[in-house]
C-alpha atoms as a PDB file:
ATOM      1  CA  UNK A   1      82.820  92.722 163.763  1.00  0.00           C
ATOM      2  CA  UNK A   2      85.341  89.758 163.530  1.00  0.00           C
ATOM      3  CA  UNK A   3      84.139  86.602 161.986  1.00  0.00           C
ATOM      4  CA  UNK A   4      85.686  83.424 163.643  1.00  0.00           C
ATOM      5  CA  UNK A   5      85.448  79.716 162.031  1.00  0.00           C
ATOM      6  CA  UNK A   6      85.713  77.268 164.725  1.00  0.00           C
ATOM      7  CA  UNK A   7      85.649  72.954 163.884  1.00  0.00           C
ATOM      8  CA  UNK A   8      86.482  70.127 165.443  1.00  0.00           C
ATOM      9  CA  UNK A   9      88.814  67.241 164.242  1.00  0.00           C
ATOM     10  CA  UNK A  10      88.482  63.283 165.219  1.00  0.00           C
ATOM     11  CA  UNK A  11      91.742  62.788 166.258  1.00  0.00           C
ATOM     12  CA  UNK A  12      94.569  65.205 168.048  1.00  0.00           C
ATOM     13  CA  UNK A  13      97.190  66.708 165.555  1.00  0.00           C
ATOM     14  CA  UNK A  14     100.158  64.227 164.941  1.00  0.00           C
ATOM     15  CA  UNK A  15     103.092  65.041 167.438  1.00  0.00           C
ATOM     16  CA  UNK A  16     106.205  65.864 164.799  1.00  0.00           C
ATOM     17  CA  UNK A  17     108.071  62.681 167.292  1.00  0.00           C
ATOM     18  CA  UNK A  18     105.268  59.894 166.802  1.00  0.00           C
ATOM     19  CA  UNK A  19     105.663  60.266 162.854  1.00  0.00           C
ATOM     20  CA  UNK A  20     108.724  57.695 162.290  1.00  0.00           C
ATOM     21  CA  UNK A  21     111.430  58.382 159.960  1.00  0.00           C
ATOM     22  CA  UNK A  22     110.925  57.482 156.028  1.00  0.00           C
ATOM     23  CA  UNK A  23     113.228  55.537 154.310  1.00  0.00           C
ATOM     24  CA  UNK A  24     113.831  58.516 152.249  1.00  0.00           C
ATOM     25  CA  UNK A  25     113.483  62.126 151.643  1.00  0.00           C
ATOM     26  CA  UNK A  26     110.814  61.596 148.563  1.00  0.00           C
ATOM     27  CA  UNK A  27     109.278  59.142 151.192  1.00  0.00           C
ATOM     28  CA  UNK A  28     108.841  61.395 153.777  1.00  0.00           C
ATOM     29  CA  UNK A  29     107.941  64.294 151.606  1.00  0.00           C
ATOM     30  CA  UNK A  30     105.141  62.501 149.875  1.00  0.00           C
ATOM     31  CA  UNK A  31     103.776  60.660 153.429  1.00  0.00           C
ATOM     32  CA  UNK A  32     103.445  65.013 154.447  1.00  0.00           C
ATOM     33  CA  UNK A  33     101.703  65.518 151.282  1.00  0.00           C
ATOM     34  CA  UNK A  34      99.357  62.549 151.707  1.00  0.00           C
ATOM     35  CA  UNK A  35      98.476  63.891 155.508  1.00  0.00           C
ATOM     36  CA  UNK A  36      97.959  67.302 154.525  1.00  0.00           C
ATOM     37  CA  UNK A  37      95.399  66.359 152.046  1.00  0.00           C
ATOM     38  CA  UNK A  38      93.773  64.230 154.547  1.00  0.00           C
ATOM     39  CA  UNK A  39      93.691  67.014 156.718  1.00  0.00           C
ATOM     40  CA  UNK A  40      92.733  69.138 154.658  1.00  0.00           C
ATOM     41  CA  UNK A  41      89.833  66.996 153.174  1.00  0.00           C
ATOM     42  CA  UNK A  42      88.467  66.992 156.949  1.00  0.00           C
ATOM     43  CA  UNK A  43      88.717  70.422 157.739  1.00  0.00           C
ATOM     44  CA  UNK A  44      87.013  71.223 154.261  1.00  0.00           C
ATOM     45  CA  UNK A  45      83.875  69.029 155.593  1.00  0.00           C
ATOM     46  CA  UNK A  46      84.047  70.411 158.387  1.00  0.00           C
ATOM     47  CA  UNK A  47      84.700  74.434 157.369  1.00  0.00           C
ATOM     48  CA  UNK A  48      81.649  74.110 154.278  1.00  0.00           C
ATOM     49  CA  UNK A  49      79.952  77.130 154.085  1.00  0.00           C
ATOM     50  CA  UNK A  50      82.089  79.131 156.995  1.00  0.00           C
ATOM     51  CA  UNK A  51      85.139  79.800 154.702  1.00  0.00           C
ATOM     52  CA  UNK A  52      85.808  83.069 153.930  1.00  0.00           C
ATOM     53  CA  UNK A  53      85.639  84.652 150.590  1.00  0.00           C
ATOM     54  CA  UNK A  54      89.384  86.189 150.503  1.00  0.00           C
ATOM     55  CA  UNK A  55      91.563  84.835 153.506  1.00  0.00           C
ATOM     56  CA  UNK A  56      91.632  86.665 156.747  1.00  0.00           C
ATOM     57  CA  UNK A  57      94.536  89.244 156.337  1.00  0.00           C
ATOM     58  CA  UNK A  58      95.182  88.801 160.043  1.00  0.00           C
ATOM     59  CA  UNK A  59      94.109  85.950 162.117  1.00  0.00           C
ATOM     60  CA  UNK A  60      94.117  84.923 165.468  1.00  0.00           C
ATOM     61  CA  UNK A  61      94.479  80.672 165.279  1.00  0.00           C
ATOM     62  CA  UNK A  62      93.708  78.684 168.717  1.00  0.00           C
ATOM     63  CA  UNK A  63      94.658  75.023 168.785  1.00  0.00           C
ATOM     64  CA  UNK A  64      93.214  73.031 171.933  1.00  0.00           C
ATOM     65  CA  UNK A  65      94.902  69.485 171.645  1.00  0.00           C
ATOM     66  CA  UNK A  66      93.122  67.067 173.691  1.00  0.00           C
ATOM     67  CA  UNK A  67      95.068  63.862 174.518  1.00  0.00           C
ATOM     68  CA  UNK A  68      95.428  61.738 177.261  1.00  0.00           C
ATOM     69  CA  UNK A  69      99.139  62.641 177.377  1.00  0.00           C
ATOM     70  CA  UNK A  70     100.561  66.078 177.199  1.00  0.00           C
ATOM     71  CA  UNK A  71     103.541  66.693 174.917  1.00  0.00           C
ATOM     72  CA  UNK A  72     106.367  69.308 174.937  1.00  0.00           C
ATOM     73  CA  UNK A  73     105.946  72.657 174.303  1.00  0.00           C
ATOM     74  CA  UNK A  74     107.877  72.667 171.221  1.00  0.00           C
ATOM     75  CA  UNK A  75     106.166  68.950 169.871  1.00  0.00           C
ATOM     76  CA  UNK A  76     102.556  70.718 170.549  1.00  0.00           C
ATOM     77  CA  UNK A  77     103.656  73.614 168.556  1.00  0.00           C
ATOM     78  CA  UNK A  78     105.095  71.678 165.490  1.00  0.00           C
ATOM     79  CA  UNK A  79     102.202  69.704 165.382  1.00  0.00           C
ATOM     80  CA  UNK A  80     100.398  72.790 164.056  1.00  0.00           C
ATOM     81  CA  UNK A  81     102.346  72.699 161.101  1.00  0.00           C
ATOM     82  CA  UNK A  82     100.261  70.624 158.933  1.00  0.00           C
ATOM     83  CA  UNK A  83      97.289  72.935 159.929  1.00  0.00           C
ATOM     84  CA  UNK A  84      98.694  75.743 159.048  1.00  0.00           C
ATOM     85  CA  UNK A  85      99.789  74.668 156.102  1.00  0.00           C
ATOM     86  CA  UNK A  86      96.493  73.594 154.931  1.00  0.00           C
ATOM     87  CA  UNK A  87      94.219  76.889 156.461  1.00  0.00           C
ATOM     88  CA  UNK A  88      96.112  78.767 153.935  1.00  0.00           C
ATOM     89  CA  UNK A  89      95.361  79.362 150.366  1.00  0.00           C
ATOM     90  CA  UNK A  90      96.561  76.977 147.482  1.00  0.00           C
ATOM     91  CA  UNK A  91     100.115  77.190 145.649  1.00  0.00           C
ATOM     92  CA  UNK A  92     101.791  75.624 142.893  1.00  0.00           C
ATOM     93  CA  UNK A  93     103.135  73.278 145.863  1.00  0.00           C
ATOM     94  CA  UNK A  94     100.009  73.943 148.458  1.00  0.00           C
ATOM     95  CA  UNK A  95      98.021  72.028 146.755  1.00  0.00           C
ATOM     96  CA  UNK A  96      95.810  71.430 149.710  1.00  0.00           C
ATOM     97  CA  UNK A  97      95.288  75.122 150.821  1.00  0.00           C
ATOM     98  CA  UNK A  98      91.850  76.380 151.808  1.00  0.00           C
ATOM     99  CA  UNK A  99      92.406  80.096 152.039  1.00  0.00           C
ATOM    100  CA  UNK A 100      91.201  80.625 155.458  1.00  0.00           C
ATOM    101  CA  UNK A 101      94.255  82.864 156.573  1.00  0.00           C
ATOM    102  CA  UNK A 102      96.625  84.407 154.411  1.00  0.00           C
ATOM    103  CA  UNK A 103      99.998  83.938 155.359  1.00  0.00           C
ATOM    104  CA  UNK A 104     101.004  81.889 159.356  1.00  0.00           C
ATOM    105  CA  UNK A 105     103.814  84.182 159.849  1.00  0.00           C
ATOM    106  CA  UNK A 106     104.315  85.991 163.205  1.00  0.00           C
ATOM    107  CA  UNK A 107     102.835  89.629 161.617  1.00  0.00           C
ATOM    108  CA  UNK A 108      99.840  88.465 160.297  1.00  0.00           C
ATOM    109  CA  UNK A 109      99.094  85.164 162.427  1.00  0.00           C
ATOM    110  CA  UNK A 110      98.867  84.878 165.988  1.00  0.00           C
ATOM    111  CA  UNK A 111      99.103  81.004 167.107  1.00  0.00           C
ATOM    112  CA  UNK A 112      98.526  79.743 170.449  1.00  0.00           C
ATOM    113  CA  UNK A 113      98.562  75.810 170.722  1.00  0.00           C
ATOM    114  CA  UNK A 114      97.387  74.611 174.391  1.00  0.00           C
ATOM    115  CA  UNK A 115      97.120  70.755 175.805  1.00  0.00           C
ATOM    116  CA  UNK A 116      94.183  69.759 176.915  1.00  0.00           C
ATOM    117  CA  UNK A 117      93.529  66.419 179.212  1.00  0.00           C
ATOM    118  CA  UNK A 118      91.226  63.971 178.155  1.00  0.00           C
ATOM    119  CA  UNK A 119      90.159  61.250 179.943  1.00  0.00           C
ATOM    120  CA  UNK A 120      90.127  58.563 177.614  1.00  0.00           C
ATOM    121  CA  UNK A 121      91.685  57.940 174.028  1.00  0.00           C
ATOM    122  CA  UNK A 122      87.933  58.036 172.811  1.00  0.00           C
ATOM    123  CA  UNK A 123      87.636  61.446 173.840  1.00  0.00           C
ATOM    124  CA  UNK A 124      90.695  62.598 172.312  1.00  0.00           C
ATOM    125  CA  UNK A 125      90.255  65.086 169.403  1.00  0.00           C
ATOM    126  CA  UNK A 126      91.622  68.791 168.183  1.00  0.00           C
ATOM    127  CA  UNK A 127      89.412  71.651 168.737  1.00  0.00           C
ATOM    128  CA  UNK A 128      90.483  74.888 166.233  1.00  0.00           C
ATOM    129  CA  UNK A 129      89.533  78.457 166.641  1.00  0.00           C
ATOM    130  CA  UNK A 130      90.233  81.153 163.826  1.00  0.00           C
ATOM    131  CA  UNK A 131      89.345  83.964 164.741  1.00  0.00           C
ATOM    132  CA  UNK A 132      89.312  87.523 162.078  1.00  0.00           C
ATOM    133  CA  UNK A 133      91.931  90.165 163.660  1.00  0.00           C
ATOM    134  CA  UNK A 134      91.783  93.843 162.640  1.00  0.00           C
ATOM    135  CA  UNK A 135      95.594  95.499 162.440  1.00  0.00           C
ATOM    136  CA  UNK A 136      95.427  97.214 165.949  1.00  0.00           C
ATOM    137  CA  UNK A 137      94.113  93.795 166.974  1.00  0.00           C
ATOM    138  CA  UNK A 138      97.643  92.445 165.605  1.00  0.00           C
ATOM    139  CA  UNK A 139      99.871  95.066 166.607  1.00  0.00           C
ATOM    140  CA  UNK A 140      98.538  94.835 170.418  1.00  0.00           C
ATOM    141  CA  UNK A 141      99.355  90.714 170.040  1.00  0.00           C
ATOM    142  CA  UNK A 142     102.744  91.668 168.744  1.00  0.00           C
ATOM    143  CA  UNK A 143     103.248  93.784 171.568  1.00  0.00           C
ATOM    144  CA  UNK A 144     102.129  91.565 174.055  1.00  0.00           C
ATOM    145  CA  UNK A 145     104.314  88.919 172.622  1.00  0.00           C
ATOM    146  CA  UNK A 146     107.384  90.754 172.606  1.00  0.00           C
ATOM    147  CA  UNK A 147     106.561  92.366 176.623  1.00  0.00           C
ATOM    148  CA  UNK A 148     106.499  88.138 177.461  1.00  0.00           C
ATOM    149  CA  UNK A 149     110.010  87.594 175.604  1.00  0.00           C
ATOM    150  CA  UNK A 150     111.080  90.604 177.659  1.00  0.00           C
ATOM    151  CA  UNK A 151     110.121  89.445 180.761  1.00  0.00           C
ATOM    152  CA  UNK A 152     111.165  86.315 180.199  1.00  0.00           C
ATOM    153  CA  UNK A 153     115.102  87.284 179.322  1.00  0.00           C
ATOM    154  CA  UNK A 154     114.894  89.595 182.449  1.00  0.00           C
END
């Protein structure tokens, strides 16, 4: 049996093109550390008790984005970022990592980031699913993933 960790944040992810630019590159880099903790200190609250013991080997992360506007494709995407940065475990430079998936990259994490409308800016919020995958579970995501590319190029 999987085990899956679902939460709720206040506020929709940041979209990578509502950030700004910082004056500088320390600037900027220590504004990204400053909202991953943040982020990370709300999706602790929010996790307590659910986390697993030893990261999930291979996950399955959801993001549902509700906002009164939809973004791009590629903004809604990069607005994971942060996220995914934070549901994995703690580095020398991660400080902020909860060890909730092991690694984001393509073999070991499937992501899937979907808009969803809200009616009003009160009722705007981030809704995130991580969900425990076992390695056929992967490899048949993989698979799927590359058939799409295919069919897309054809």
């Amino acid at each position: 049996m999987s085990a899956t960790i679902q939460f709720r944040l206040a506020a929709p992810l940041l979209l990578p093109n509502r950030k700004g630019i910082a004056r500088s590159r320390a600037a900027g880099a220590a504004r990204v550390k400053r909202e991953r903790i943040v982020l990370a200190s709300e999706v602790m609250v929010l996790t307590v008790g659910r986390r697993p013991v030893a990261p999930f080997r291979y996950a399955a992360v959801r993001v549902f984005r509700h906002s009164v506007q939809e973004p791009d494709t590629d903004n809604l995407y990069a607005a994971c970022k942060g996220l995914l940065d934070v549901l994995q475990p703690a580095t020398a430079k991660r400080v902020f990592g909860l060890g909730i998936i092991a690694n984001d990259k393509p073999n070991v994490c499937h992501i899937e980031a979907h808009h969803v409308p809200a009616a009003r800016r009160l009722d705007q919020c981030t809704v995130v699913e991580i969900r425990e995958l076992s390695a056929g579970e992967m490899n048949a995501h993989q698979t799927a993933a590359r058939l799409r590319a295919l069919g897309e190029v054809a």
